[in-house]
Protein backbone atom coordinates (compact mmCIF):
# COMPACT_ATOMS: atom_id res chain seq x y z
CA UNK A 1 -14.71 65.45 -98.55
CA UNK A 2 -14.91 63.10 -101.25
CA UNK A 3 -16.17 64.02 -104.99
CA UNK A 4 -18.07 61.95 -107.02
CA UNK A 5 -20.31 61.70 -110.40
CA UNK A 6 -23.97 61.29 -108.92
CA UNK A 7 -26.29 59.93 -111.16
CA UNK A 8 -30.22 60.28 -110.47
CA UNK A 9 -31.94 57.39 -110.41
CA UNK A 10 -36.34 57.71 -111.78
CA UNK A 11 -38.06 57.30 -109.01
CA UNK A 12 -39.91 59.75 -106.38
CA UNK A 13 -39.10 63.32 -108.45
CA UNK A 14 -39.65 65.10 -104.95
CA UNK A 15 -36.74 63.14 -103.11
CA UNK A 16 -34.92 61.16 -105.42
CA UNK A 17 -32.41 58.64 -105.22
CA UNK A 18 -28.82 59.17 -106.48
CA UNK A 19 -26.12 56.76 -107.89
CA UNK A 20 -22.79 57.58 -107.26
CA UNK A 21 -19.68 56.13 -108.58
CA UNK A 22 -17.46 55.64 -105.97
CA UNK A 23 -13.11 54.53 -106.18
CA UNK A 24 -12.53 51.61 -104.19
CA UNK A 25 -9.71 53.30 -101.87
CA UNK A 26 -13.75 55.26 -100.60
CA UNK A 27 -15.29 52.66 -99.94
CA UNK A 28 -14.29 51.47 -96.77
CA UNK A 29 -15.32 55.27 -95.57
CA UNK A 30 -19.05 54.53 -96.67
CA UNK A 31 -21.51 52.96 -94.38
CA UNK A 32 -25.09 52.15 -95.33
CA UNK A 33 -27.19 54.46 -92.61
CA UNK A 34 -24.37 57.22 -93.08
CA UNK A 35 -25.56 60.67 -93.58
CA UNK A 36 -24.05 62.68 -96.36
CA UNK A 37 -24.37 65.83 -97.99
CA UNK A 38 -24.66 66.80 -102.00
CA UNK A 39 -24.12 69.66 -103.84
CA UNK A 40 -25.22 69.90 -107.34
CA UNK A 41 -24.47 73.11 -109.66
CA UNK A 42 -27.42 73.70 -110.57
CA UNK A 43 -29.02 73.66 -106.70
CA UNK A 44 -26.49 75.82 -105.39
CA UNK A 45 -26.67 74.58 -101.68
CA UNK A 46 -26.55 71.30 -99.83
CA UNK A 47 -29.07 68.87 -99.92
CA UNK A 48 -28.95 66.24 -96.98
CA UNK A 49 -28.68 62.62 -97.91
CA UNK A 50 -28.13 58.93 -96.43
CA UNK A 51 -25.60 55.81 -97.95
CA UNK A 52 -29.15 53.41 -98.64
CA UNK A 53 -26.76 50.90 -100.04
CA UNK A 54 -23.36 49.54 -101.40
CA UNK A 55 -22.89 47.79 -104.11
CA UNK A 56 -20.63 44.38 -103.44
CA UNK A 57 -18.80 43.92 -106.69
CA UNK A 58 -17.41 46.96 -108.80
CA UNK A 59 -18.38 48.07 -111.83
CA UNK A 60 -17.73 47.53 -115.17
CA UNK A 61 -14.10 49.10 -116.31
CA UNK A 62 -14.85 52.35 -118.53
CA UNK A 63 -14.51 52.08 -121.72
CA UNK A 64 -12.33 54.64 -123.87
CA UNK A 65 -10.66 56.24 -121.26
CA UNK A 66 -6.65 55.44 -120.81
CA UNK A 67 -5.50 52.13 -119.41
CA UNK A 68 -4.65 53.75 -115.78
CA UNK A 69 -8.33 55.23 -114.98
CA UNK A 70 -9.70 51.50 -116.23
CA UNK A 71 -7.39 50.17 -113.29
CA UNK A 72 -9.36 52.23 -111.06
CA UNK A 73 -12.05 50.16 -109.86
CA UNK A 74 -15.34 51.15 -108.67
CA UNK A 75 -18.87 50.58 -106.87
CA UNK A 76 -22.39 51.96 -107.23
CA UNK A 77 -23.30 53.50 -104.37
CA UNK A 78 -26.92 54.66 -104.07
CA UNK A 79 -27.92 57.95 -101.31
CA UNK A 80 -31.59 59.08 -100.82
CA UNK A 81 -32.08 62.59 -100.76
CA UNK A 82 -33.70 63.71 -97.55
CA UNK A 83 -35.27 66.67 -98.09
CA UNK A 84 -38.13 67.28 -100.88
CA UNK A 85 -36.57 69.37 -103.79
CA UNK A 86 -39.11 71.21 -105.85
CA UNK A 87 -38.78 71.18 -109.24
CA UNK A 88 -35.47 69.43 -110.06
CA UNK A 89 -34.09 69.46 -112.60
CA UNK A 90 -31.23 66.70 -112.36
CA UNK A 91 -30.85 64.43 -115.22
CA UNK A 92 -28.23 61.41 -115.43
CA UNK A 93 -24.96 62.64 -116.15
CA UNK A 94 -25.05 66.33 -113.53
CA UNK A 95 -22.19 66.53 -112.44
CA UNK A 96 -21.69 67.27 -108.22
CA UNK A 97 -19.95 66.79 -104.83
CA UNK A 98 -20.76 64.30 -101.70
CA UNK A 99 -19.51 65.33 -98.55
CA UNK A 100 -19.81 62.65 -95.93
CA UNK A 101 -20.78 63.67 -92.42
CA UNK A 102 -18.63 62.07 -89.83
């Protein structure tokens, strides 16, 4: 398993998109098409996802962190939840964990 920061994207509220921010040594492990499952705090079970794309060039460096995380490069990665998620209440920033399904 494999944790990451997902970030929610605005688009359909019922079954979202999410952004995650995923290390270069991952990425060869994500496929677009690849199911995955996230778990957000607030949720408090699994919600079933699929890799809907890959970014091809990392992102940015972070800024004000030390100079050994900036080395750490990394790619957007966006999943689309899979199953409708009534009133969520995930906002850009929520912290969670992708598990990808082999």
């Amino acid at each position: 398993p494999c944790s990451h920061e997902p970030h929610p994207l605005p688009r359909d509220l019922e079954r979202p998109e999410v952004r995650l921010e995923v290390e270069e040594a991952f990425i060869p492990q994500v496929k677009v098409g690849q199911p995955v499952s996230l778990r957000f705090g607030p949720l408090n079970r699994d919600i079933p996802g699929r890799v809907n794309e890959i970014s091809p060039v990392p992102l940015p460096p972070e800024v004000g962190v030390s100079e050994q995380r900036r080395r750490i490069r990394k790619y957007a990665v966006t999943v689309e939840m899979l199953e409708a998620v009534p009133n969520i209440s995930l906002v850009m920033g929520v912290r969670g964990k992708v598990f990808v399904n082999q």
